[in-house]
C-alpha atoms as a PDB file:
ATOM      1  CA  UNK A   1      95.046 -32.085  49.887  1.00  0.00           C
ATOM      2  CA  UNK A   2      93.638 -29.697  47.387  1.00  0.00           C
ATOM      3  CA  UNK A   3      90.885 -27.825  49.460  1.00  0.00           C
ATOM      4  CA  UNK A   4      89.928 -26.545  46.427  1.00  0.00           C
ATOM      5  CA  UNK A   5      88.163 -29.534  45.678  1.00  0.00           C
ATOM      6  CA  UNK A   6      87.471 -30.315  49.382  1.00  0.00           C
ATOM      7  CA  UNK A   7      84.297 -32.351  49.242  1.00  0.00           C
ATOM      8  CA  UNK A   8      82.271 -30.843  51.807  1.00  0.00           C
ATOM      9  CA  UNK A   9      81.246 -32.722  55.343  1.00  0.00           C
ATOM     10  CA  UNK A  10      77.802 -33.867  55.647  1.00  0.00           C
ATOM     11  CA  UNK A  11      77.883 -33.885  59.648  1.00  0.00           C
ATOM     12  CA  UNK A  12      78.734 -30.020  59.413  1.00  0.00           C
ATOM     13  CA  UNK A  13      76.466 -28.721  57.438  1.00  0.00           C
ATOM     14  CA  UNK A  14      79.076 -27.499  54.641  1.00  0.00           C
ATOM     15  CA  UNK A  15      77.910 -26.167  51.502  1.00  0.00           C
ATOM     16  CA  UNK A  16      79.900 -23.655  49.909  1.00  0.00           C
ATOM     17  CA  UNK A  17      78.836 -20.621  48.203  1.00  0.00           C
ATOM     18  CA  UNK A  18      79.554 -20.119  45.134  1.00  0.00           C
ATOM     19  CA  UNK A  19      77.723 -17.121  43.891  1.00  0.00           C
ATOM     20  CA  UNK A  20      79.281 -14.032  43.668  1.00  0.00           C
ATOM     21  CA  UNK A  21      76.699 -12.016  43.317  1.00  0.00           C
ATOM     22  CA  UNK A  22      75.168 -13.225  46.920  1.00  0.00           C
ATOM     23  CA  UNK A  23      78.578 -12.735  48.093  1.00  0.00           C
ATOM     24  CA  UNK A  24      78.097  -9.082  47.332  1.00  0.00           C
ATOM     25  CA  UNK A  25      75.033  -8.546  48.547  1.00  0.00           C
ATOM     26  CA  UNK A  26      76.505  -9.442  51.965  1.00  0.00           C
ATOM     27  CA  UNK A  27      79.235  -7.205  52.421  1.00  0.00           C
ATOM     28  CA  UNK A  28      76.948  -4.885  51.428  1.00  0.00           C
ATOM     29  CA  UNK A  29      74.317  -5.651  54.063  1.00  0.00           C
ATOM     30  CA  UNK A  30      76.696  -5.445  56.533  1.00  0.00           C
ATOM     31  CA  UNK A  31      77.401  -1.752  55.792  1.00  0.00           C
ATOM     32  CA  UNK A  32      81.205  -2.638  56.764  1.00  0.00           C
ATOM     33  CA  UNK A  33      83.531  -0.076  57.905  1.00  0.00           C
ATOM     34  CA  UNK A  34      86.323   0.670  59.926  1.00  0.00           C
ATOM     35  CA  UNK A  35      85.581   0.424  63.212  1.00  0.00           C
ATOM     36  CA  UNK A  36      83.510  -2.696  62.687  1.00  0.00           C
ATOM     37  CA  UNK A  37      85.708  -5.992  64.466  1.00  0.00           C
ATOM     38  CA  UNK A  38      83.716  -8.921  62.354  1.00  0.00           C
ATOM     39  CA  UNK A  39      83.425 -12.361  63.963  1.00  0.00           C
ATOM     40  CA  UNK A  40      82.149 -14.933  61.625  1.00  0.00           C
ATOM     41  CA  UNK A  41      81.066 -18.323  61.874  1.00  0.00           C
ATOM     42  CA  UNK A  42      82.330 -21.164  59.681  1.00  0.00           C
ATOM     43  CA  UNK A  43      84.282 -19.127  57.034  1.00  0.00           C
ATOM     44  CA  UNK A  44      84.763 -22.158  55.080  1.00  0.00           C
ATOM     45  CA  UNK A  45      86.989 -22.175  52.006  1.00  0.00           C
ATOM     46  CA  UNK A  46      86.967 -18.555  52.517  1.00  0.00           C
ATOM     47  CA  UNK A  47      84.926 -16.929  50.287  1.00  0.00           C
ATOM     48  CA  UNK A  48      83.522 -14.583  51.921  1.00  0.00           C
ATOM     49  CA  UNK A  49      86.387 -14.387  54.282  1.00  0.00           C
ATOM     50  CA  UNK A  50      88.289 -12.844  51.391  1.00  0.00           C
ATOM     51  CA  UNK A  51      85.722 -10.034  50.965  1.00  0.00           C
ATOM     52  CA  UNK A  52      85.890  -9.371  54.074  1.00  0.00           C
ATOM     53  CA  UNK A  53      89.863  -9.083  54.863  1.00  0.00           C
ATOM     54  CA  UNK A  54      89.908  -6.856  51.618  1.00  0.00           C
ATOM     55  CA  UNK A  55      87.224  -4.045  52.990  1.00  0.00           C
ATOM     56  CA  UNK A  56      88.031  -1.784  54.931  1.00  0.00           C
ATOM     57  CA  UNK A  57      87.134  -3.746  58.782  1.00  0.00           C
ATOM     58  CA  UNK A  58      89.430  -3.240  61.951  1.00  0.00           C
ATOM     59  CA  UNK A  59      89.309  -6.970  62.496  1.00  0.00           C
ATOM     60  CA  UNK A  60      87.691 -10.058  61.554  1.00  0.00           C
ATOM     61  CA  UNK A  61      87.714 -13.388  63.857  1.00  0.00           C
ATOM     62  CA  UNK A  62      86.697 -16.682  62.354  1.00  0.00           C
ATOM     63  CA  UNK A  63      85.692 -19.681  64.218  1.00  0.00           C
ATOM     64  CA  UNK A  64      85.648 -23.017  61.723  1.00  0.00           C
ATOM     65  CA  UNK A  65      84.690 -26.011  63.327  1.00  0.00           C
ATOM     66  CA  UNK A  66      86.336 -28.461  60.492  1.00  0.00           C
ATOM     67  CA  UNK A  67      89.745 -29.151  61.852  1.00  0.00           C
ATOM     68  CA  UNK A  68      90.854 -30.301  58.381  1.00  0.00           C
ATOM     69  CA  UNK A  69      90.133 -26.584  56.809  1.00  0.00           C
ATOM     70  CA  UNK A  70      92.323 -24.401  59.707  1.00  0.00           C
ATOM     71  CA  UNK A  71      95.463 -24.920  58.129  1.00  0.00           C
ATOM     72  CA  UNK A  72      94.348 -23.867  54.613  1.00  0.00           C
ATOM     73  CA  UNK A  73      92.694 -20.840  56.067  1.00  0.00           C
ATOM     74  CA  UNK A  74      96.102 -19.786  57.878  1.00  0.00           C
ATOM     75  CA  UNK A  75      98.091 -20.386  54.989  1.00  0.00           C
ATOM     76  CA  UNK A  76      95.078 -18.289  52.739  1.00  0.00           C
ATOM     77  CA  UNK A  77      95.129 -15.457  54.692  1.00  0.00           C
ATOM     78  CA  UNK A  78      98.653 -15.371  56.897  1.00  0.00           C
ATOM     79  CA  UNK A  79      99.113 -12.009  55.178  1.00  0.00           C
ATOM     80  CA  UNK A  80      96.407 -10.262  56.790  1.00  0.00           C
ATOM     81  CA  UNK A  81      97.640  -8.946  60.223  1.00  0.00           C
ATOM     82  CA  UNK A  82      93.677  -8.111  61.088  1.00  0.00           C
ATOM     83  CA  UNK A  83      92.755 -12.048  60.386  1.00  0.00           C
ATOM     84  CA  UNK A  84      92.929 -14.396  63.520  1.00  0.00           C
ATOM     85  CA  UNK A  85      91.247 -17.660  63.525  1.00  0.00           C
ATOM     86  CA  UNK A  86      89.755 -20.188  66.048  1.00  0.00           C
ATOM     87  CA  UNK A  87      89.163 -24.319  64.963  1.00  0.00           C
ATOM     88  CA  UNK A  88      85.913 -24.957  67.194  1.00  0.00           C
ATOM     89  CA  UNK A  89      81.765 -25.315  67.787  1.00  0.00           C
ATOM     90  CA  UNK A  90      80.063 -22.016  67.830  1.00  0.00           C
ATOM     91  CA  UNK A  91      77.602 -23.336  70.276  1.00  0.00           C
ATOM     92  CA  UNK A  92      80.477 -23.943  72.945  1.00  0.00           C
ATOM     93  CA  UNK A  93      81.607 -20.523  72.460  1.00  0.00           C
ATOM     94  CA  UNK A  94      82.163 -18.309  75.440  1.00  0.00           C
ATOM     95  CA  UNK A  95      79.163 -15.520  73.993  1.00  0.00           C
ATOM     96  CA  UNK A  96      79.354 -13.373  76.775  1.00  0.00           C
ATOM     97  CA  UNK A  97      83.280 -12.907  75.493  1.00  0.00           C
ATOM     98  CA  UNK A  98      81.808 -12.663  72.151  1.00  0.00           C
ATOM     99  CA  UNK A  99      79.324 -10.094  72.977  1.00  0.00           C
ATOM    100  CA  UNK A 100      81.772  -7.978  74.001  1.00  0.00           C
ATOM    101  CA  UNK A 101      84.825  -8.379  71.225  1.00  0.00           C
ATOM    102  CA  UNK A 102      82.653  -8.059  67.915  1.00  0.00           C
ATOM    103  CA  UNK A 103      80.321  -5.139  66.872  1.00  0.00           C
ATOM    104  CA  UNK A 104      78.805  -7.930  63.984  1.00  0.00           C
ATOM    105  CA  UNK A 105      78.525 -11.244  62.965  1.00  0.00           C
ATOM    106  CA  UNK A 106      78.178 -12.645  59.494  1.00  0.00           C
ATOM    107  CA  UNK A 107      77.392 -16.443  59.149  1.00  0.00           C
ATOM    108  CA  UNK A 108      76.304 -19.034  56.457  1.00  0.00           C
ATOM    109  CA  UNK A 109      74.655 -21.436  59.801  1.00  0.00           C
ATOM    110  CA  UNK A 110      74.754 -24.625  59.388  1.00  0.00           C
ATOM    111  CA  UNK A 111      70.646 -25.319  59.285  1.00  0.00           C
ATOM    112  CA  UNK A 112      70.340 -28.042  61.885  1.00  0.00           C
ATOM    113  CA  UNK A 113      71.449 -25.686  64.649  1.00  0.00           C
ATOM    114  CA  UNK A 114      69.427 -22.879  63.607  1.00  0.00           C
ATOM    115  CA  UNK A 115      67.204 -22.485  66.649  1.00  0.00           C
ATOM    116  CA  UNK A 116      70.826 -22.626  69.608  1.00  0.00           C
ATOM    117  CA  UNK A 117      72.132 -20.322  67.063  1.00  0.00           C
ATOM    118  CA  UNK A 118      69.430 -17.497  66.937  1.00  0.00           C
ATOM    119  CA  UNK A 119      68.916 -17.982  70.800  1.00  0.00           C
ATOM    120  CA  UNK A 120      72.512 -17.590  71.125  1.00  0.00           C
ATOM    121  CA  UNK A 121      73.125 -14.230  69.623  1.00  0.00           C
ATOM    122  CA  UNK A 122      69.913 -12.977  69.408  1.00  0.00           C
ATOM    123  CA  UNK A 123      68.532 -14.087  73.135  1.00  0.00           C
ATOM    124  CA  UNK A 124      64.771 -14.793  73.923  1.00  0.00           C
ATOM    125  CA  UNK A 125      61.916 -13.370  75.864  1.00  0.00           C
ATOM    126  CA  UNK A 126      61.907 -13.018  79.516  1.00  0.00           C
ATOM    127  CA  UNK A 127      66.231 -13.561  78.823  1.00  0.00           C
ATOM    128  CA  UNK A 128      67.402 -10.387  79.961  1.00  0.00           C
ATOM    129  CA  UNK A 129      71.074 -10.045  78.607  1.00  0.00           C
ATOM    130  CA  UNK A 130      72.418  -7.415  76.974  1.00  0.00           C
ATOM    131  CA  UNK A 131      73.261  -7.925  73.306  1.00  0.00           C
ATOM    132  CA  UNK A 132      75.585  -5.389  72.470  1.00  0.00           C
ATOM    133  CA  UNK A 133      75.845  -6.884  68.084  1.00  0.00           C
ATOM    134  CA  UNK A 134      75.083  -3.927  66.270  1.00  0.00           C
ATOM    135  CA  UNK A 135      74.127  -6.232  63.596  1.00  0.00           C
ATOM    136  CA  UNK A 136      73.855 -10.127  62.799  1.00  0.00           C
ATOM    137  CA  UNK A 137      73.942 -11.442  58.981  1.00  0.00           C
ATOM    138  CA  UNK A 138      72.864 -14.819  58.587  1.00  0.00           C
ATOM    139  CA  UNK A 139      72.586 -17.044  55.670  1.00  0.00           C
ATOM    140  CA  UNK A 140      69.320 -19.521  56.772  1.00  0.00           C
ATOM    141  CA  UNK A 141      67.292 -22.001  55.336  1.00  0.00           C
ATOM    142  CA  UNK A 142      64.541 -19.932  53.654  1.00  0.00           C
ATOM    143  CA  UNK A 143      61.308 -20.892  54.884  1.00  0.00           C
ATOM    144  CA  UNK A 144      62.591 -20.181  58.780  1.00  0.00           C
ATOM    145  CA  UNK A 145      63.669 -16.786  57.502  1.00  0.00           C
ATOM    146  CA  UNK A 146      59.948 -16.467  55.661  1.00  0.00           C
ATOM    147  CA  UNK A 147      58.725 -17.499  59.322  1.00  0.00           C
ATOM    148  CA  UNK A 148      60.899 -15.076  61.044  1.00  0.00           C
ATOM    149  CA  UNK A 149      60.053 -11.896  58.912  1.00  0.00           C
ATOM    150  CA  UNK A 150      56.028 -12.678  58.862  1.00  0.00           C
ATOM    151  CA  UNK A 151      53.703 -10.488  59.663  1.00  0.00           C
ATOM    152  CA  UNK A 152      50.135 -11.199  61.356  1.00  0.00           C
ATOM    153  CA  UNK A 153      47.545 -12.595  58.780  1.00  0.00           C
ATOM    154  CA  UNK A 154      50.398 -14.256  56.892  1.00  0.00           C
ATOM    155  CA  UNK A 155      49.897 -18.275  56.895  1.00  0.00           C
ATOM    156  CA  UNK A 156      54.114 -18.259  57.664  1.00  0.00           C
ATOM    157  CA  UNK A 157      53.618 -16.318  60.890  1.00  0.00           C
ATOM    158  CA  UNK A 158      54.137 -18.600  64.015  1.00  0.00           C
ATOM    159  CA  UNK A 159      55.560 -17.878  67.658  1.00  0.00           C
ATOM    160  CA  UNK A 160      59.169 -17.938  66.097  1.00  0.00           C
ATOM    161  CA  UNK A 161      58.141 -14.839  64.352  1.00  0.00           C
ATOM    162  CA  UNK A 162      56.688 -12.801  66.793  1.00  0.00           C
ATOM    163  CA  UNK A 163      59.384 -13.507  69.115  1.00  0.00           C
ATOM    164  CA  UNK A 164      62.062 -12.717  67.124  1.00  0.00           C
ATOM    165  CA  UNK A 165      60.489  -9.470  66.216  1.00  0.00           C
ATOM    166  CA  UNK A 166      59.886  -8.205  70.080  1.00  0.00           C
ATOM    167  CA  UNK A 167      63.267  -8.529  70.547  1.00  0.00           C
ATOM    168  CA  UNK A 168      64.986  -7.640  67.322  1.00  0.00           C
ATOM    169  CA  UNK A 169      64.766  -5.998  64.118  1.00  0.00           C
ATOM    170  CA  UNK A 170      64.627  -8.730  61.519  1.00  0.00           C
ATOM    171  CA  UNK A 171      64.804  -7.520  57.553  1.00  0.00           C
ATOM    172  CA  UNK A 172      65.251 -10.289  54.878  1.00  0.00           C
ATOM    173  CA  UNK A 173      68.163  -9.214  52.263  1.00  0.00           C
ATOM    174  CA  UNK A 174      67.896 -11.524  49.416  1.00  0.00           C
ATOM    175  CA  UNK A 175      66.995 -14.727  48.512  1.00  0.00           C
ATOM    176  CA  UNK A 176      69.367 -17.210  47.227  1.00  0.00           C
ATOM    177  CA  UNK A 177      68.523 -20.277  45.316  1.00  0.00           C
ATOM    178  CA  UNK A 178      70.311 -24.045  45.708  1.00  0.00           C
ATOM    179  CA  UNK A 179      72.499 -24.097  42.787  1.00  0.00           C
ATOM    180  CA  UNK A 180      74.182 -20.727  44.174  1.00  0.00           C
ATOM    181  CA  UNK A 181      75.760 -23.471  46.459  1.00  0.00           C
ATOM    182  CA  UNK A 182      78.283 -26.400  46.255  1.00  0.00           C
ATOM    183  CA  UNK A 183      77.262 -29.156  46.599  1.00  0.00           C
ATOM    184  CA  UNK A 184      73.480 -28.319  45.780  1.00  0.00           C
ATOM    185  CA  UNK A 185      71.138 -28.217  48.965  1.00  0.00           C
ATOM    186  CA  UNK A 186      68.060 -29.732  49.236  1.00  0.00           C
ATOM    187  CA  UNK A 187      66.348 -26.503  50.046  1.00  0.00           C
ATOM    188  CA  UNK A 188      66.567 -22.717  49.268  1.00  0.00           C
ATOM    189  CA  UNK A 189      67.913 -20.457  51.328  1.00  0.00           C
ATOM    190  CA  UNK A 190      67.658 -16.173  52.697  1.00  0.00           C
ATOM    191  CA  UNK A 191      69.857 -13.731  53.732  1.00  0.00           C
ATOM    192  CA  UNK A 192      68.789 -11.950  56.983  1.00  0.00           C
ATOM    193  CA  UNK A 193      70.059  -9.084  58.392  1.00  0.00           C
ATOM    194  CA  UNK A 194      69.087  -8.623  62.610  1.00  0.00           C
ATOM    195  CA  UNK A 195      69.421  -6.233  64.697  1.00  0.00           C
ATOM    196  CA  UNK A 196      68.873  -7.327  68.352  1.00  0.00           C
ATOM    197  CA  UNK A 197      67.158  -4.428  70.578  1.00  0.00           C
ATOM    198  CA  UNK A 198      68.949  -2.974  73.739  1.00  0.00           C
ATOM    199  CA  UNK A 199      67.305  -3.941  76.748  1.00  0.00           C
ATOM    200  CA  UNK A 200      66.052  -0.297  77.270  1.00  0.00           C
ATOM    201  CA  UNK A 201      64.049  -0.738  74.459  1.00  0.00           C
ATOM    202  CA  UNK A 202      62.447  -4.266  75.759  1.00  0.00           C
ATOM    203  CA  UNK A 203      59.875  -4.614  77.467  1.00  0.00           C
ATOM    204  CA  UNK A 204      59.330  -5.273  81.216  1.00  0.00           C
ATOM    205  CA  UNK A 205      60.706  -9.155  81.993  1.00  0.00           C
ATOM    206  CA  UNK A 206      57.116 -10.374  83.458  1.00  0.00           C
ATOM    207  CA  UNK A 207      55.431  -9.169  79.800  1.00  0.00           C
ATOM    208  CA  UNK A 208      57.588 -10.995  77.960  1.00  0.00           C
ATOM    209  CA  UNK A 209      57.816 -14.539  79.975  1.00  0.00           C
ATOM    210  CA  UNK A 210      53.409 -13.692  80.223  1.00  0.00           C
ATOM    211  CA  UNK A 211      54.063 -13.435  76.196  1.00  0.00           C
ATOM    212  CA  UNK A 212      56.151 -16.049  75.442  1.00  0.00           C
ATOM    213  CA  UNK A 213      53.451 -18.596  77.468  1.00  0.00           C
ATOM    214  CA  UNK A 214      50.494 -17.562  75.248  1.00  0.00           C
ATOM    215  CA  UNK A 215      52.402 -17.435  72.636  1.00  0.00           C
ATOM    216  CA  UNK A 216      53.671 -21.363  73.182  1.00  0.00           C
ATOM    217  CA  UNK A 217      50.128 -22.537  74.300  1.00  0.00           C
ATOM    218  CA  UNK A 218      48.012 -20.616  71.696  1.00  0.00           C
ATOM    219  CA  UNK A 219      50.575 -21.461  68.795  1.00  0.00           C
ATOM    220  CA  UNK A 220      50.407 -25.227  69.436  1.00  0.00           C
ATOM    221  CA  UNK A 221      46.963 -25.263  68.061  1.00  0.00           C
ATOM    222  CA  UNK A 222      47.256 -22.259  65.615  1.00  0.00           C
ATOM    223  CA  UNK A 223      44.315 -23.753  64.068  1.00  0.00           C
ATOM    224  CA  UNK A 224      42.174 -23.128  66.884  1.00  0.00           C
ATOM    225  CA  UNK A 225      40.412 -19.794  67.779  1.00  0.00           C
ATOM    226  CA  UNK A 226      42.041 -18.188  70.597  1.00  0.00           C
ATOM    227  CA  UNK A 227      38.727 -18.449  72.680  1.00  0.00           C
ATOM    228  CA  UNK A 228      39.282 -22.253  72.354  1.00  0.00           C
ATOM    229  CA  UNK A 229      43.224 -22.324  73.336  1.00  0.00           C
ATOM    230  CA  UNK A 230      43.333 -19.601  75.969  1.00  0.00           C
ATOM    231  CA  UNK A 231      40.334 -21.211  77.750  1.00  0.00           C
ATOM    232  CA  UNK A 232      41.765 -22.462  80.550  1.00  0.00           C
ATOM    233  CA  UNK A 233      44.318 -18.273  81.051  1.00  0.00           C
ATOM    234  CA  UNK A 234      40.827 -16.186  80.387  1.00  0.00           C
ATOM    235  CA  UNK A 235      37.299 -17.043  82.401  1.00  0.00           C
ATOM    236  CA  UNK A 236      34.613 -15.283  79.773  1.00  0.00           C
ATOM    237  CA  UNK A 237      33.962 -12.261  81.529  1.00  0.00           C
ATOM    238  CA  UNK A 238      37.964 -11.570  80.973  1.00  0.00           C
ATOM    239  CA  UNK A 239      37.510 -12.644  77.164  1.00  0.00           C
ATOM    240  CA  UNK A 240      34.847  -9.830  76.698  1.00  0.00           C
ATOM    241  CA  UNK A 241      36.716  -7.030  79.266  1.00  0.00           C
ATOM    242  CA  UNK A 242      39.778  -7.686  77.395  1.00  0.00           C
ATOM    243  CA  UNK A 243      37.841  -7.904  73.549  1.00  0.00           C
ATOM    244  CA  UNK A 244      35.760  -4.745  74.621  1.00  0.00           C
ATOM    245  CA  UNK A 245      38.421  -1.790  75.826  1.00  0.00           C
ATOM    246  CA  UNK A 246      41.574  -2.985  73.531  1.00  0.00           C
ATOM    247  CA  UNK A 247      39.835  -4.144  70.101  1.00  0.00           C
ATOM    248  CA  UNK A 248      41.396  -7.774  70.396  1.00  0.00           C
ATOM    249  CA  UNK A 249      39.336 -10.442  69.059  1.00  0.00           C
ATOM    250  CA  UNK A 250      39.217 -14.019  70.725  1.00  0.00           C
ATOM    251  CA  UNK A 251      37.789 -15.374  67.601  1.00  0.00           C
ATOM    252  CA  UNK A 252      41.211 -14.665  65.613  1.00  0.00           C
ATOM    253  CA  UNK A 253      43.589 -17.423  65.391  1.00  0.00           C
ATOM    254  CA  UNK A 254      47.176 -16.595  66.593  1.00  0.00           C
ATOM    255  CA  UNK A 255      48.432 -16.000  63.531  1.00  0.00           C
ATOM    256  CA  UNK A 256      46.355 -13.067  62.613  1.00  0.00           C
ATOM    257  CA  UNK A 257      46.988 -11.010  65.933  1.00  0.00           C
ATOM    258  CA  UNK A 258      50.034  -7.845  65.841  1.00  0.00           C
ATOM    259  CA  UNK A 259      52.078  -7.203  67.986  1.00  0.00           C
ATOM    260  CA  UNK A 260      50.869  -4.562  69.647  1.00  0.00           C
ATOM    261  CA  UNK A 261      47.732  -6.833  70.279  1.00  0.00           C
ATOM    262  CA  UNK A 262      50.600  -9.920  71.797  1.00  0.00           C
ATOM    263  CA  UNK A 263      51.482  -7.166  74.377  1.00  0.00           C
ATOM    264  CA  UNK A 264      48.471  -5.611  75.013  1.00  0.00           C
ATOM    265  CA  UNK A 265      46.919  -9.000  76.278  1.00  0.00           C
ATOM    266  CA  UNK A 266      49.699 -10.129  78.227  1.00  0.00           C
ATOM    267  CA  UNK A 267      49.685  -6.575  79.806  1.00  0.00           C
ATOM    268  CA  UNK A 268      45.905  -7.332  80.941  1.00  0.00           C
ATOM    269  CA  UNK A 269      46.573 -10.741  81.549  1.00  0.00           C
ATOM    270  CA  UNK A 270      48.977  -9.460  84.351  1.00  0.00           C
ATOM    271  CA  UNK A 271      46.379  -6.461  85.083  1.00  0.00           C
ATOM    272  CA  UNK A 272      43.432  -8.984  86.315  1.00  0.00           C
ATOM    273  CA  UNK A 273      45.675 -10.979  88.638  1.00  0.00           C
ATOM    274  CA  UNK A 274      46.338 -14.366  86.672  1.00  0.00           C
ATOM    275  CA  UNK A 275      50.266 -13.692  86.153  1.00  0.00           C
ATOM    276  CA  UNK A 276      52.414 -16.383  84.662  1.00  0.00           C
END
């Protein structure tokens, strides 16, 4: 078979990327060099595999879950003594293992396993696991890196962002339209460099499980006022001890609160007794 003009597979996701110029904006967000041991995910026909293997990296590891492409890839690259590959799924990955072997990861996801990916490598609130990635480049669908990356009064900001950005520092690189892939997605898509925080820089467990249930309660009505959604967490006199000595206004919807405000009302939350 000509993998050349291997027709990508539907069930995996596959669109190839075509664009050189995204290609390079890549290696260059992940400020390679020669200590770094690169896994990445899905590598593909290789071409970004190629940039890789030709910088200056102490290893890469690629794990391609299309059984049909692992010979190819061997044959591609059997002169690189740094290359080693792995035919499997990501998500049944050993990450612990992971965690441990690779200093970053560089990934065009597949978008229909965005969410077990990010929670994967980047963890969650109240998780408390050491992520030891020094940094994570991701090719995603473009309006869940828009979420990711918003900022309070921003219509895109949801729970998804201000999770992600307790835990991790998240920095959009580029955008990158459709027809920069092969075949042509439905949707645009974002590069997105993270970099998730040691745990001695996150917060104490019981803030971040208290934050991660307002966040899920008040962000399933994020048209509501948080008075109205946080009714049944806050009696009034709590809504007006809470509004009074830390400047946080019930009458905000979720998406318009910081994150400084997120913590500082889970902190009193815990303060007055409730808990989670």
């Amino acid at each position: 078979m000509d993998f050349k003009n291997k027709l990508p597979k539907k069930r995996f996701g596959q669109h190839w990327l075509i664009n050189h110029k995204v290609l390079d904006v890549i290696e260059e967000a992940a400020e390679l060099n020669n200590n770094d041991c690169i896994l990445e995910i899905g590598p593909g026909r290789g071409a970004l595999t190629s940039r890789l293997l030709n910088s200056d990296i102490k290893s890469l590891h690629s794990i391609e879950v299309d059984k049909d492409l692992i010979g190819y890839l061997q044959k591609k690259f059997s002169v690189y003594k740094k290359f080693s590959l792995e035919q499997g799924d990501i998500l049944n990955s050993d990450i612990e293992l992971l965690n441990k072997k690779y200093s970053k990861v560089i990934a065009n996801i597949p978008y229909n396993i965005t969410g077990q990916i990010l929670n994967m490598f980047v963890g969650k609130l109240g998780e408390r696991r050491q992520i030891n990635f020094n940094k994570i480049i991701f090719m995603m669908q473009k309006d869940v890196v828009d979420r990711i990356i918003a900022r309070e009064n921003n219509t895109n900001r949801g729970a998804l962002s201000t999770r992600m950005q307790l835990i991790a520092k998240v920095q959009k690189i580029c955008d990158v339209s459709a027809t920069s892939f092969e075949p042509v997605p439905k949707v645009d898509s974002s590069v997105i460099s993270i970099k998730p925080l040691p745990l001695s820089l996150r917060m104490d467990n019981h803030i971040e499980i208290c934050i991660d249930k307002l966040l899920k309660v008040s962000f399933n009505s994020r048209r509501k006022k948080l008075r109205n959604t946080l009714k049944n967490y806050f009696t009034a006199d709590q809504f007006e001890y809470i509004s009074k000595e830390n400047n946080i206004s019930f009458d905000l919807r979720p998406q318009d609160l910081s994150l400084n405000q997120w913590i500082t009302m889970a902190e009193n939350y815990i303060k007055i007794g409730n808990g989670i």
